[in-house]
C-alpha atoms as a PDB file:
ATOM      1  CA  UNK A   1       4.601  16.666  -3.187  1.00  0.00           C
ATOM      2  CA  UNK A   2       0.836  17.042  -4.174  1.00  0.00           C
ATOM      3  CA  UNK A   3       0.879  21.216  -3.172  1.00  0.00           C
ATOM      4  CA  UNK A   4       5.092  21.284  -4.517  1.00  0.00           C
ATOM      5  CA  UNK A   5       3.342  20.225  -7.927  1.00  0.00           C
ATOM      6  CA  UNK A   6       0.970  23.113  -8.083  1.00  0.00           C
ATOM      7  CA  UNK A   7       3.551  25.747  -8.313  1.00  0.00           C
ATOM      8  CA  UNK A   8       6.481  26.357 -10.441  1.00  0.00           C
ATOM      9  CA  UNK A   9       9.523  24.144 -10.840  1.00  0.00           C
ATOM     10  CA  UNK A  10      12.283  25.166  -9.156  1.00  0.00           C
ATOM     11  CA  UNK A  11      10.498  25.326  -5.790  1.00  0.00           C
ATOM     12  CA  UNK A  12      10.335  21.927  -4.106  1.00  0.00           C
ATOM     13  CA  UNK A  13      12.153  23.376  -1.169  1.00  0.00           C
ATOM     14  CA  UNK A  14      13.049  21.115   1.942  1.00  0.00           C
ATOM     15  CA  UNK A  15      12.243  17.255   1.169  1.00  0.00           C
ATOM     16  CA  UNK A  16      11.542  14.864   4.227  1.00  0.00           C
ATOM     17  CA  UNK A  17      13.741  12.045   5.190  1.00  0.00           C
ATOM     18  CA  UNK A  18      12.865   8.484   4.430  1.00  0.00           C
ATOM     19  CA  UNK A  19      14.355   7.182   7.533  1.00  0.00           C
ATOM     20  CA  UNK A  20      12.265   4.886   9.367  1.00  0.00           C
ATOM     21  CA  UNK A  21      10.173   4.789   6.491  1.00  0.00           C
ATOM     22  CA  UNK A  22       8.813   1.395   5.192  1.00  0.00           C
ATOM     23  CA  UNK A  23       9.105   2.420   1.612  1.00  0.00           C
ATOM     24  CA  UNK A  24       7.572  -0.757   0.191  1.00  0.00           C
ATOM     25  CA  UNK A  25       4.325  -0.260   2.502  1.00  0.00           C
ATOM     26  CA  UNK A  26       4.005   3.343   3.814  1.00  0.00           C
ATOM     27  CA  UNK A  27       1.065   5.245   1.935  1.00  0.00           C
ATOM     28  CA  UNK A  28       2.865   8.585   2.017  1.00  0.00           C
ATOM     29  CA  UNK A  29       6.184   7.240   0.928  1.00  0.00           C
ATOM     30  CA  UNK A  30       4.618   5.288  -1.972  1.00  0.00           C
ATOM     31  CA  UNK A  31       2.370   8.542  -2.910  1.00  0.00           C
ATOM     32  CA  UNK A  32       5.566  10.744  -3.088  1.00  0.00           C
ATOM     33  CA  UNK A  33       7.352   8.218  -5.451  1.00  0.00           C
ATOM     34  CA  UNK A  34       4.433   7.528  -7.945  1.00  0.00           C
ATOM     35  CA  UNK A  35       4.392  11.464  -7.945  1.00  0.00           C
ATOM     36  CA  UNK A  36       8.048  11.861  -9.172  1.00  0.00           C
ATOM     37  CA  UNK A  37       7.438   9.104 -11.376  1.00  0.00           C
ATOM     38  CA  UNK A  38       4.365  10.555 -13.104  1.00  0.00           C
ATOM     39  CA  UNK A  39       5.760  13.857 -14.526  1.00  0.00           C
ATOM     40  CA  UNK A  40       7.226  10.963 -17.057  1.00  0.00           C
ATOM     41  CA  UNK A  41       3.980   9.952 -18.065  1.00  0.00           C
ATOM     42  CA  UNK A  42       1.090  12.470 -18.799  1.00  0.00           C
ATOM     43  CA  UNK A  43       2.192  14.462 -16.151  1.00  0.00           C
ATOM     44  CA  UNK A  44       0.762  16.807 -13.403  1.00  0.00           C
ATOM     45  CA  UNK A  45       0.836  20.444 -14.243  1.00  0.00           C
ATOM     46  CA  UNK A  46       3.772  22.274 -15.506  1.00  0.00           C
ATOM     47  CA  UNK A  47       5.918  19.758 -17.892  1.00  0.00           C
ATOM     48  CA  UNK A  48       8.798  21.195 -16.808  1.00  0.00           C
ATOM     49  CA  UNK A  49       8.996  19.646 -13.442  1.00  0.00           C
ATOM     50  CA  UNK A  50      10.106  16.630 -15.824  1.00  0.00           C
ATOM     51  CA  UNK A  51      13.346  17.504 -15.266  1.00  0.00           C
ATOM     52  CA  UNK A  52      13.522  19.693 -12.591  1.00  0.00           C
ATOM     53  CA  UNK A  53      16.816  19.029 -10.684  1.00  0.00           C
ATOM     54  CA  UNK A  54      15.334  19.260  -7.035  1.00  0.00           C
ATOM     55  CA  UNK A  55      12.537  16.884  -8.086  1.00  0.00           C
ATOM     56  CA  UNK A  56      15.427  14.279  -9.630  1.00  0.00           C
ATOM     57  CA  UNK A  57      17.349  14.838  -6.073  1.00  0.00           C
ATOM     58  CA  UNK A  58      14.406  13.503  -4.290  1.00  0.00           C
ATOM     59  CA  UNK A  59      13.521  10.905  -6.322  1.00  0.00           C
ATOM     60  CA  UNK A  60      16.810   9.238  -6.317  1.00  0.00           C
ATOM     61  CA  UNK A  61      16.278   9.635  -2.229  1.00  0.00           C
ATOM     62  CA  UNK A  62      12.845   7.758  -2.228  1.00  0.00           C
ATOM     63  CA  UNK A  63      14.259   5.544  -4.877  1.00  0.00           C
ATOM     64  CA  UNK A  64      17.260   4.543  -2.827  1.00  0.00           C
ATOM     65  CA  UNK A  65      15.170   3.604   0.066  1.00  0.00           C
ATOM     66  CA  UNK A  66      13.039   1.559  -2.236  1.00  0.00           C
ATOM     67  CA  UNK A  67      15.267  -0.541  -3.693  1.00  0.00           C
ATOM     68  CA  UNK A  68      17.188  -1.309  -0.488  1.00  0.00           C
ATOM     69  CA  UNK A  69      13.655  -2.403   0.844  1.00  0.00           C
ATOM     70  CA  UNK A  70      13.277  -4.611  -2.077  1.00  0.00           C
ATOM     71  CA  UNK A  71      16.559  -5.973  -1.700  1.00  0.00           C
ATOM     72  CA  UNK A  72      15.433  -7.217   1.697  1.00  0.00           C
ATOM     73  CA  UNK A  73      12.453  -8.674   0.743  1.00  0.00           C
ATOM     74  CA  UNK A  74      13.186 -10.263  -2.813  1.00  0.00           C
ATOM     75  CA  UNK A  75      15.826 -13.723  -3.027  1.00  0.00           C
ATOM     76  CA  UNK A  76      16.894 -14.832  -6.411  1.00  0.00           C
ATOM     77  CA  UNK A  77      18.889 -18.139  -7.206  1.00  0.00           C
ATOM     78  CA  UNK A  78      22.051 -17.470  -9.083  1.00  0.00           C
ATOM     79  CA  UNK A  79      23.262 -19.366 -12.313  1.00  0.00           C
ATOM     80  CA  UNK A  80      26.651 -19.769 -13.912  1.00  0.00           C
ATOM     81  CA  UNK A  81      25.064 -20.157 -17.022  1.00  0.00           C
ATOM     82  CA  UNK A  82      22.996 -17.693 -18.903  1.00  0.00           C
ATOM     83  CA  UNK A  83      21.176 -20.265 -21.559  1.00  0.00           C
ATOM     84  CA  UNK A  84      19.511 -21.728 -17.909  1.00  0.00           C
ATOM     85  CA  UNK A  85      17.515 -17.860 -16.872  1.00  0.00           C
ATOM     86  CA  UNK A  86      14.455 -18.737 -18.917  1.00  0.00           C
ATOM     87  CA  UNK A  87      14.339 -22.242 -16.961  1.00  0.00           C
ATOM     88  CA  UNK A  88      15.201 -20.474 -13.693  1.00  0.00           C
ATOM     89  CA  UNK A  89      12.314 -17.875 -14.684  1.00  0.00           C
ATOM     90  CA  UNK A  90      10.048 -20.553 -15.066  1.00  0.00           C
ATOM     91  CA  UNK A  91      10.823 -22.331 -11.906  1.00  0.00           C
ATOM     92  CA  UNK A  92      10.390 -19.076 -10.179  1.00  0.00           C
ATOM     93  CA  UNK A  93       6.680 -18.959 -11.243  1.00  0.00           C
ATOM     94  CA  UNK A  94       5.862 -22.260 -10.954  1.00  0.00           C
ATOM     95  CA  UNK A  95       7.020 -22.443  -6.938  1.00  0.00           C
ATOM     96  CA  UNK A  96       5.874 -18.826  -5.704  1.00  0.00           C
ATOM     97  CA  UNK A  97       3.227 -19.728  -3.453  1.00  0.00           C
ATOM     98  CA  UNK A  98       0.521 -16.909  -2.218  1.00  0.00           C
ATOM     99  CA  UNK A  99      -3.458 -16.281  -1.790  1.00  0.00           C
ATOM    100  CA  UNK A 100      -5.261 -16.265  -5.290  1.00  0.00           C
ATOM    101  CA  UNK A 101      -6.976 -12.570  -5.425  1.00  0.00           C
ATOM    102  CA  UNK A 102      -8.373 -14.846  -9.010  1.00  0.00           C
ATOM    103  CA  UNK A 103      -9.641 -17.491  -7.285  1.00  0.00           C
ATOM    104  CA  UNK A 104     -11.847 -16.052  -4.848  1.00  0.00           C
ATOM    105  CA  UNK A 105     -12.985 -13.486  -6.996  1.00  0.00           C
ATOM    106  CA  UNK A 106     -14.583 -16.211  -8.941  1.00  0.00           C
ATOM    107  CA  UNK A 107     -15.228 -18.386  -6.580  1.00  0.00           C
ATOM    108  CA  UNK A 108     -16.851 -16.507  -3.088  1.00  0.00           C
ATOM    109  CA  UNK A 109     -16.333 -12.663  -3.987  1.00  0.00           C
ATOM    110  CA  UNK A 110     -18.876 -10.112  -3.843  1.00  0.00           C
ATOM    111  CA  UNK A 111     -19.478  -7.466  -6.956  1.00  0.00           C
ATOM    112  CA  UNK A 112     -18.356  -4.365  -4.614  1.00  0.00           C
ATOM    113  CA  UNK A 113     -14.662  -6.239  -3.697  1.00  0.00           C
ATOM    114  CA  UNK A 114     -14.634  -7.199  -7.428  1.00  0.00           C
ATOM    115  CA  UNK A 115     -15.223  -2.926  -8.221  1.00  0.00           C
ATOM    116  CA  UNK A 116     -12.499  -2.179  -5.553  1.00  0.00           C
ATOM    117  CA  UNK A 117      -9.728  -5.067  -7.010  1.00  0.00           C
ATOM    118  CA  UNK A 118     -10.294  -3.044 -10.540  1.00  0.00           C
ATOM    119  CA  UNK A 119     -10.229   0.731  -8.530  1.00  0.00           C
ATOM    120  CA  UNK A 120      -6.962  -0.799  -7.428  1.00  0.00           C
ATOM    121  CA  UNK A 121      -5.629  -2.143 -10.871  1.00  0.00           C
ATOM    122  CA  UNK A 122      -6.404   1.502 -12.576  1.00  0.00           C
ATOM    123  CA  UNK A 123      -3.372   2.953 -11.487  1.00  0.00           C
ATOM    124  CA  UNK A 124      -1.383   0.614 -13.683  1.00  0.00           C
ATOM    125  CA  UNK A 125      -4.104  -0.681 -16.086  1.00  0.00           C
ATOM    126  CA  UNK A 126      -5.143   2.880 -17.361  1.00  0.00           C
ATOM    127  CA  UNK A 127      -1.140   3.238 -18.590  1.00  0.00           C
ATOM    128  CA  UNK A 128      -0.813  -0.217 -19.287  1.00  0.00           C
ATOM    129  CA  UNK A 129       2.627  -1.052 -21.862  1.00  0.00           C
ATOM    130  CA  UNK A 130       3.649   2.515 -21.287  1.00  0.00           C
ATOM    131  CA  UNK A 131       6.344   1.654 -18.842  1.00  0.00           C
ATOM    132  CA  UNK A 132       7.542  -1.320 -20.535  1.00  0.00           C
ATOM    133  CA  UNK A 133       7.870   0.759 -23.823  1.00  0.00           C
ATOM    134  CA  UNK A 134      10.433   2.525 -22.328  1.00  0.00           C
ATOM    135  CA  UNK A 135      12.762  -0.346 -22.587  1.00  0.00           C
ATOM    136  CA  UNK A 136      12.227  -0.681 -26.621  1.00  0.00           C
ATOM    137  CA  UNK A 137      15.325   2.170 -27.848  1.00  0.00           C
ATOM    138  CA  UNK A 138      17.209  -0.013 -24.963  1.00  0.00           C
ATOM    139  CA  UNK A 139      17.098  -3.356 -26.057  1.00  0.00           C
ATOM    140  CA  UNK A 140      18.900  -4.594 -29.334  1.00  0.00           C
ATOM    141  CA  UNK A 141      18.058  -7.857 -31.858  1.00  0.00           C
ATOM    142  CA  UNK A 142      15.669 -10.262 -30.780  1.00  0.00           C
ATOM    143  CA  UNK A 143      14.673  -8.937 -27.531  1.00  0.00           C
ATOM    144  CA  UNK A 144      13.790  -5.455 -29.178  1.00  0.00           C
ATOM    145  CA  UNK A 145      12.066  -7.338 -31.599  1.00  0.00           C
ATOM    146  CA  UNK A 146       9.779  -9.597 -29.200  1.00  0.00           C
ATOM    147  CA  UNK A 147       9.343  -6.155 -27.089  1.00  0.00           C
ATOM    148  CA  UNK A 148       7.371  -4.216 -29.492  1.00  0.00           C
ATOM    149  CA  UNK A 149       5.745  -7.647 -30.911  1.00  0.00           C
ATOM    150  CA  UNK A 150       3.861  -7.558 -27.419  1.00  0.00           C
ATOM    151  CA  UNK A 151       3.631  -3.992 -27.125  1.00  0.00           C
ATOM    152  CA  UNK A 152       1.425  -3.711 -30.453  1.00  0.00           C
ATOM    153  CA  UNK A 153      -1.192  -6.046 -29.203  1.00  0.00           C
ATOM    154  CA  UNK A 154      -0.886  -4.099 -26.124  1.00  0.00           C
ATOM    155  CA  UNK A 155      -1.751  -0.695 -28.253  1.00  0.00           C
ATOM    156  CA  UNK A 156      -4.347  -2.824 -30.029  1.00  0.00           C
ATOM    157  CA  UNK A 157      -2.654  -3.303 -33.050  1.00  0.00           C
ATOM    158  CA  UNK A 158      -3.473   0.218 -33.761  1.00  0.00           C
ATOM    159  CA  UNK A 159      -6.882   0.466 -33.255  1.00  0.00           C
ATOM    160  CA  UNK A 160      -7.283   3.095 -30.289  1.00  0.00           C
ATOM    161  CA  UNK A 161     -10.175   1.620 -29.388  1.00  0.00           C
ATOM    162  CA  UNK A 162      -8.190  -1.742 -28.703  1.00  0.00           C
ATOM    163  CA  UNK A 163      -5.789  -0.839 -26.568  1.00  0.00           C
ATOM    164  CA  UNK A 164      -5.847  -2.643 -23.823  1.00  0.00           C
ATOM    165  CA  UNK A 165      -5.871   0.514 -21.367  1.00  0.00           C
ATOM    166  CA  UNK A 166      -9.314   1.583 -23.339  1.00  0.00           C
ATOM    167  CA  UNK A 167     -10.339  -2.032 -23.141  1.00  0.00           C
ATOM    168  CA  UNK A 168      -9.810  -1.155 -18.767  1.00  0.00           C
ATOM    169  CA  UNK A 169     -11.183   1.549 -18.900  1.00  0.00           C
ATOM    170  CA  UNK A 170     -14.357   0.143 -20.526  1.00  0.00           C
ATOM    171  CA  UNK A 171     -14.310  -2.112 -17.629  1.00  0.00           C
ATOM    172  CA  UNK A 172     -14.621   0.840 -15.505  1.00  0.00           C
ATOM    173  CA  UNK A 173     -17.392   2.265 -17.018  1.00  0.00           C
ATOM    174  CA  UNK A 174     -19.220  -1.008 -16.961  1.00  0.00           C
ATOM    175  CA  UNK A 175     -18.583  -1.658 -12.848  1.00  0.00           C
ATOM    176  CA  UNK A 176     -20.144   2.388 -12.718  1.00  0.00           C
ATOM    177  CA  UNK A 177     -16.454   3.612 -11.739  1.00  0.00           C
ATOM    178  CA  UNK A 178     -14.803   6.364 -12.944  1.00  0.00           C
ATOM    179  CA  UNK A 179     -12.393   5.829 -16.215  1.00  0.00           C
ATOM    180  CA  UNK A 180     -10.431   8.718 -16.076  1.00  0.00           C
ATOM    181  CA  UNK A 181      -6.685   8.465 -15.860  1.00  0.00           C
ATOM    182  CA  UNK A 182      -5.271   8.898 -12.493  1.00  0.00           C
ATOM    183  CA  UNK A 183      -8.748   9.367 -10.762  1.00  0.00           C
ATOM    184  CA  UNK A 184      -8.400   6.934  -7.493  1.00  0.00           C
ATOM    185  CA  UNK A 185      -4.683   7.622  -7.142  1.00  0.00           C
ATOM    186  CA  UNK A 186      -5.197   9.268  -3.783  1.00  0.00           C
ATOM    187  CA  UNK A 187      -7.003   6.188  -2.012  1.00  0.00           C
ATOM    188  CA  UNK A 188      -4.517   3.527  -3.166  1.00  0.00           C
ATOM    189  CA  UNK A 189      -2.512   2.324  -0.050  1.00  0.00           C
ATOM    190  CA  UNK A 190       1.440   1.699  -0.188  1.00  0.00           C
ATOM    191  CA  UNK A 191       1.070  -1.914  -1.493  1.00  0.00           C
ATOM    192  CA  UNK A 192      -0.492  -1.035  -4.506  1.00  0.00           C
ATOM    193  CA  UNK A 193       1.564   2.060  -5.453  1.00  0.00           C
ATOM    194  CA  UNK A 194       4.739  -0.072  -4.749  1.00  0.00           C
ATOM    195  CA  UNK A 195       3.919  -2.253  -7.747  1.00  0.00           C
ATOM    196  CA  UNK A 196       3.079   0.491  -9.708  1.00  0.00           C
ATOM    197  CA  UNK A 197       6.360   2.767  -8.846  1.00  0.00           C
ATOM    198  CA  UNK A 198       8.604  -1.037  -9.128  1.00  0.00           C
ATOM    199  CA  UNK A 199       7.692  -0.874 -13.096  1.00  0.00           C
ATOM    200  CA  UNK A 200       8.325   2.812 -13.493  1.00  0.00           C
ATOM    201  CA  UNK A 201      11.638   2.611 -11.535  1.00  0.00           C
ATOM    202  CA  UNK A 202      12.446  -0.146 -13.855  1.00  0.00           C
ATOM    203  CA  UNK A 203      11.534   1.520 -17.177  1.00  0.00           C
ATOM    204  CA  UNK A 204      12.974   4.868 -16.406  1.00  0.00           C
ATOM    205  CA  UNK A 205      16.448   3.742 -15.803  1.00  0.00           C
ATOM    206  CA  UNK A 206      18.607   2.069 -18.169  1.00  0.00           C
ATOM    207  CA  UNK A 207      20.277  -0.032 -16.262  1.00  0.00           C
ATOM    208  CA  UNK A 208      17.228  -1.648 -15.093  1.00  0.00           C
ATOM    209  CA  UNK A 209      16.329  -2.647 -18.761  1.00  0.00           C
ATOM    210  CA  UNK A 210      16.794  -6.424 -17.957  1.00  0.00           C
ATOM    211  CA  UNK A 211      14.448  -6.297 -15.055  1.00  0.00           C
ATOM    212  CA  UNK A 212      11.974  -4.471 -16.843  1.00  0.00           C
ATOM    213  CA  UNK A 213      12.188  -7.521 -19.092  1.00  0.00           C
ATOM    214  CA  UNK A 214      11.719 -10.023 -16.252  1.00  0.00           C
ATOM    215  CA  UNK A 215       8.872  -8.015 -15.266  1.00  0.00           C
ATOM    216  CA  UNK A 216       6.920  -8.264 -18.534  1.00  0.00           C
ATOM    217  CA  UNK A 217       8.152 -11.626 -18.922  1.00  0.00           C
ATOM    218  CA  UNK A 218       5.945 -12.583 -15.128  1.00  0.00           C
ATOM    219  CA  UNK A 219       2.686 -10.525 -16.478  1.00  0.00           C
ATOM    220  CA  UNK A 220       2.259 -12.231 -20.149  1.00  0.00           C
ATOM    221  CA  UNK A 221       3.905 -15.439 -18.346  1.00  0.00           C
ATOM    222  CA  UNK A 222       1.532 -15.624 -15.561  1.00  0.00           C
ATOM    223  CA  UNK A 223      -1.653 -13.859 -16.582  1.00  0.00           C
ATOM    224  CA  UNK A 224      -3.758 -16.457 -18.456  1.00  0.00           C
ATOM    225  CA  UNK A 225      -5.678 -18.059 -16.193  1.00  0.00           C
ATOM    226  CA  UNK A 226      -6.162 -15.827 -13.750  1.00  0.00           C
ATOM    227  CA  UNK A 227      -8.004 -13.424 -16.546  1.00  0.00           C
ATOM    228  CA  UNK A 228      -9.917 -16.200 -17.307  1.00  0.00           C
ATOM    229  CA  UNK A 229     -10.881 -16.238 -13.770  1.00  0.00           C
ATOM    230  CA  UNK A 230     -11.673 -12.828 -13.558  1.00  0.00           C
ATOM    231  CA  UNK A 231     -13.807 -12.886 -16.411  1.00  0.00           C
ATOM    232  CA  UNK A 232     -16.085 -15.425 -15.547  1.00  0.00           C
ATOM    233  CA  UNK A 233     -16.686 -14.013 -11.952  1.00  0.00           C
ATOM    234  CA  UNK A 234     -17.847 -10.643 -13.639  1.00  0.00           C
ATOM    235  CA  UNK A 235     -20.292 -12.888 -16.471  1.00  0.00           C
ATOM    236  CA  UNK A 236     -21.271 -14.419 -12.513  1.00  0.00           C
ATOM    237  CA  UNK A 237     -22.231 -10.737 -11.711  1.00  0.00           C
ATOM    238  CA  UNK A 238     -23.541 -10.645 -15.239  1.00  0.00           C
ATOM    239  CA  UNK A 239     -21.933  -7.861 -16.546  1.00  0.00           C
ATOM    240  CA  UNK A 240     -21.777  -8.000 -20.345  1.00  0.00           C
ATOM    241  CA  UNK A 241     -19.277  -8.526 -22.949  1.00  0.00           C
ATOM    242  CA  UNK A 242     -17.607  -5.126 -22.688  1.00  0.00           C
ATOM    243  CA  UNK A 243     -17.255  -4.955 -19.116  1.00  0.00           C
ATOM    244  CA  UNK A 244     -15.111  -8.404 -19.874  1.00  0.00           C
ATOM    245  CA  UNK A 245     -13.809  -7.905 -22.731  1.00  0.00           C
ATOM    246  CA  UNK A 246     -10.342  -6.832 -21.264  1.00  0.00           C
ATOM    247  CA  UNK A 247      -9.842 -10.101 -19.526  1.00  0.00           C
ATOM    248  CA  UNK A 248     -11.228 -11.978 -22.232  1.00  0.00           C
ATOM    249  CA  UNK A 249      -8.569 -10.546 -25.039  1.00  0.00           C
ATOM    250  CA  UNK A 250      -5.791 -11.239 -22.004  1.00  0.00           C
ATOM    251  CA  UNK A 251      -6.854 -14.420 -21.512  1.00  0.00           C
ATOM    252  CA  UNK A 252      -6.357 -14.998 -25.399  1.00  0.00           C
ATOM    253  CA  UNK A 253      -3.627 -13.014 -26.594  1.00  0.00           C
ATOM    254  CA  UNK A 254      -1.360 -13.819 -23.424  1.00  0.00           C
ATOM    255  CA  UNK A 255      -1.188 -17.511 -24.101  1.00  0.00           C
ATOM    256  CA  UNK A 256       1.249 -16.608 -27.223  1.00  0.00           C
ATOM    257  CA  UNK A 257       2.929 -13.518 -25.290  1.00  0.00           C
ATOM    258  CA  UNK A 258       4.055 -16.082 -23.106  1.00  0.00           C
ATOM    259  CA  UNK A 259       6.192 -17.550 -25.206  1.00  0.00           C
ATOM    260  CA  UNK A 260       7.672 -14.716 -27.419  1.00  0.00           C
ATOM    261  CA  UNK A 261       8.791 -13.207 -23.517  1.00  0.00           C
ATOM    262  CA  UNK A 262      10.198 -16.754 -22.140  1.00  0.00           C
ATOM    263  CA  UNK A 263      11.741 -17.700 -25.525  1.00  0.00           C
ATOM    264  CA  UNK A 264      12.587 -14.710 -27.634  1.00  0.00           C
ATOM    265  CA  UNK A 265      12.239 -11.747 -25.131  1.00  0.00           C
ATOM    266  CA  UNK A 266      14.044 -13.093 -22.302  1.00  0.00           C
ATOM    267  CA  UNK A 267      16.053 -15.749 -24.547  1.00  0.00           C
ATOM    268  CA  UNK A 268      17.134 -13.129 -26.374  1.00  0.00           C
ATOM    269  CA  UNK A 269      18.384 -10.635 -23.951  1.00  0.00           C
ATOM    270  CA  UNK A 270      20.354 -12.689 -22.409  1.00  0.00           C
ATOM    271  CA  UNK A 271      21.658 -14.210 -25.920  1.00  0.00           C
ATOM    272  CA  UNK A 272      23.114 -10.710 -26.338  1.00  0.00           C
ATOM    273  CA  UNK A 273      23.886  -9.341 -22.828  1.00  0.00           C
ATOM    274  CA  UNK A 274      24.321 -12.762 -20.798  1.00  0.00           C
ATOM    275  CA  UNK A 275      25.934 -10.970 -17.601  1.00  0.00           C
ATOM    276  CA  UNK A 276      22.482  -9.144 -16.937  1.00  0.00           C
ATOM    277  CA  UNK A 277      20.584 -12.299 -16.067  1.00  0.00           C
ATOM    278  CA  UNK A 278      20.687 -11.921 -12.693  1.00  0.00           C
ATOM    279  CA  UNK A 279      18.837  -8.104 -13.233  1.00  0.00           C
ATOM    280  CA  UNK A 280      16.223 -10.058 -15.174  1.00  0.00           C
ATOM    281  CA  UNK A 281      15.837 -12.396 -12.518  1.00  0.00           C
ATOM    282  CA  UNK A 282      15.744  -9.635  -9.539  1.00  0.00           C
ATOM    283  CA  UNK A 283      12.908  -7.897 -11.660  1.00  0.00           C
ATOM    284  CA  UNK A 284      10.917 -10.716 -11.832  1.00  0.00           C
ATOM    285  CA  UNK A 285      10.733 -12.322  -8.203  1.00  0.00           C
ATOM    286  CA  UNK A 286      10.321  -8.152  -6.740  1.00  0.00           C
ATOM    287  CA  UNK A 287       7.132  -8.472  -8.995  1.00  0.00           C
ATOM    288  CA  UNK A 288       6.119 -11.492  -7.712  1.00  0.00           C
ATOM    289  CA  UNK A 289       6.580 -10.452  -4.055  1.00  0.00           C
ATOM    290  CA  UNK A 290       5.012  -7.505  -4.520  1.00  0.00           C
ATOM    291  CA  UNK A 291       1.789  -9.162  -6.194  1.00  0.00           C
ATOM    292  CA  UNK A 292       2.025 -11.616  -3.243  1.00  0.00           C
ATOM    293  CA  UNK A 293       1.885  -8.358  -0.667  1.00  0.00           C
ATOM    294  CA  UNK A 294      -1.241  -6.644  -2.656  1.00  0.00           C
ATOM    295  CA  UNK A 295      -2.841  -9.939  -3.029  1.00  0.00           C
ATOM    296  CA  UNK A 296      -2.850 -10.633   1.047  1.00  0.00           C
ATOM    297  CA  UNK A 297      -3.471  -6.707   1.827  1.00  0.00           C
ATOM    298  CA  UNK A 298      -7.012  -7.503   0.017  1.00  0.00           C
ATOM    299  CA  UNK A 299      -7.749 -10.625   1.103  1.00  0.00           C
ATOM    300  CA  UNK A 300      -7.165  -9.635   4.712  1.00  0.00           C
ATOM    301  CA  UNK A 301      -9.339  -6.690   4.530  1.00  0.00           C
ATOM    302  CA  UNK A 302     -12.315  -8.350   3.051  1.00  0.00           C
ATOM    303  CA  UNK A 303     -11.729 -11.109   5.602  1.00  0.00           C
ATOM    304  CA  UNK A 304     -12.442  -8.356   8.406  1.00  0.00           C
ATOM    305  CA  UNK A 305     -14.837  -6.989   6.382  1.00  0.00           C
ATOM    306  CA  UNK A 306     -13.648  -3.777   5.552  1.00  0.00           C
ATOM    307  CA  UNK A 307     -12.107  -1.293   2.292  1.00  0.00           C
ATOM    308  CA  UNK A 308      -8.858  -2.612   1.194  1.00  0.00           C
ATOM    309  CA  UNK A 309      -8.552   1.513   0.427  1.00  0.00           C
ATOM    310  CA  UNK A 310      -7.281   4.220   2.194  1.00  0.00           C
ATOM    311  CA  UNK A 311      -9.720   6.753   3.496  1.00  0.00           C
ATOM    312  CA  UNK A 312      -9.250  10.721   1.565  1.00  0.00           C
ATOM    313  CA  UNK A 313      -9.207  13.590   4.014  1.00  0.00           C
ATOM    314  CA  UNK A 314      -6.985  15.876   2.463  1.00  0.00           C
ATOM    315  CA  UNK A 315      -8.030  19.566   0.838  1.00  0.00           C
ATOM    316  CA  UNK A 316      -5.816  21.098  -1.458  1.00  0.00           C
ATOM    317  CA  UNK A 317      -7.085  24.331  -2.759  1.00  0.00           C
END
């Protein structure tokens, strides 16, 4: 994918199989997808590979494979009543059980794991709300409404300086790592692409709009104290008030996102389109499992002492 990019659209040529391929782990696999994924975004090289039908083909290969692994992995409880999804949502988050990356961060975590976590979060901090914006022309009433009530703090309320992917990227700079968009892609393993390409296959599909809902809804519902957490250990490694000011304005702002996505965002979409509430629910636990998966991949890695990253041998001229 990385050498197809460099030329001209219209000559991907012979695309591998995914058979045998864990497509919610493999590094390759994971790489490929986020690839497809990105021409979206602020692409590669030649905009035109946007839509390139070859490219699409592919895609809907790796995506296939994807989903069916997530399908395996992710269990939902079913509801004959709509009103009862934000409850069900709730109950979801409150009894997922997994290691707190948060926790020991704060508590035992060392400056260098604390720089690799964030190396990590860049590939989906440094587009953060991008993805979920996609669902805004998709959504109607109340839900659109709540959507781009989040999204606007998310852009920082129109101050560039405030968005909260500057506000990352400041963070960056502070920990001495590099800012620039798209700059460690190449030595994040499978787990952490997989989260990144499960919000992208989400927001570039319509009829995923409900779990692209569920999926915000688990961020603003979940992300409180954890930022708090995060914030604190870097004051511990006394890094100043820009270098935490992203976790600080999370910490803050999220407390009230929470409950425009649980009662307005989620309430809403399912007010108006009741028969996709089990979509919003499927969104939400494949986030949660997939956050559970990164969040042992670190721990276990620092536990053996060694990089939670994958090693970069490969030259493209």
């Amino acid at each position: 994918m990385i050498t197809a990019l460099q030329g001209d659209p219209g000559t991907l040529g012979v695309t591998p199989s995914t058979e045998g391929v864990d497509a919610l782990s493999d590094d390759d696999f994971t790489l490929a997808l986020y690839l497809c994924y990105e021409v979206h975004y602020r692409g590669l090289t030649n905009p035109r590979w946007e839509w390139d039908p070859d490219l699409l083909t592919f895609r809907a290969q790796l995506e296939g494979a994807f989903e069916q692994r997530l399908r395996d992995e992710v269990v939902t409880g079913t509801t004959r009543f709509p009103f009862e999804v934000p409850s069900m949502l709730e109950e979801m988050i409150s009894s997922t059980q997994g290691p707190s990356l948060s926790s020991y961060l704060l508590e035992t975590g060392t400056l260098d794991q604390f720089r690799e976590f964030c190396v990590h979060r860049s590939a989906y901090q440094l587009k953060e709300a991008d993805p979920h914006t996609f669902a805004i022309p998709r959504l109607t009433g109340e839900a659109k409404a709540a959507m781009v009530e989040i999204q606007y703090d998310e852009y920082g309320s129109g101050d560039a300086n405030l968005m909260h992917s500057k506000l990352f990227s400041d963070t960056l700079k502070a920990l001495g790592l590099d800012p620039t968009y798209g700059s460690y892609v190449e030595v994040l393993p499978g787990v952490t692409l997989a989260s990144v390409n499960l919000v992208s296959m989400f927001a570039l599909h319509r009829r995923w709009r409900a779990a692209l809902v569920g999926h915000l809804a688990v961020f603003e519902m979940t992300s409180v104290t954890p930022m708090i957490r995060y914030s604190r250990a870097l004051e511990r490694f006394d890094i100043g008030l820009d270098g935490r000011h992203f976790f600080d304005v999370h910490a803050m702002v999220d407390e009230r996102h929470a409950l425009i996505a649980r009662d307005r965002l989620v309430g809403g979409l399912i007010r108006a389109e009741p028969e996709l509430g089990a979509d919003l629910l499927f969104g939400a636990a494949a986030l949660l499992m997939l956050e559970q998966r990164f969040a042992t991949h670190l721990l276990s890695a620092w536990a053996d002492e060694k990089s939670s990253l994958v090693p970069w041998e490969m030259s493209v001229s």
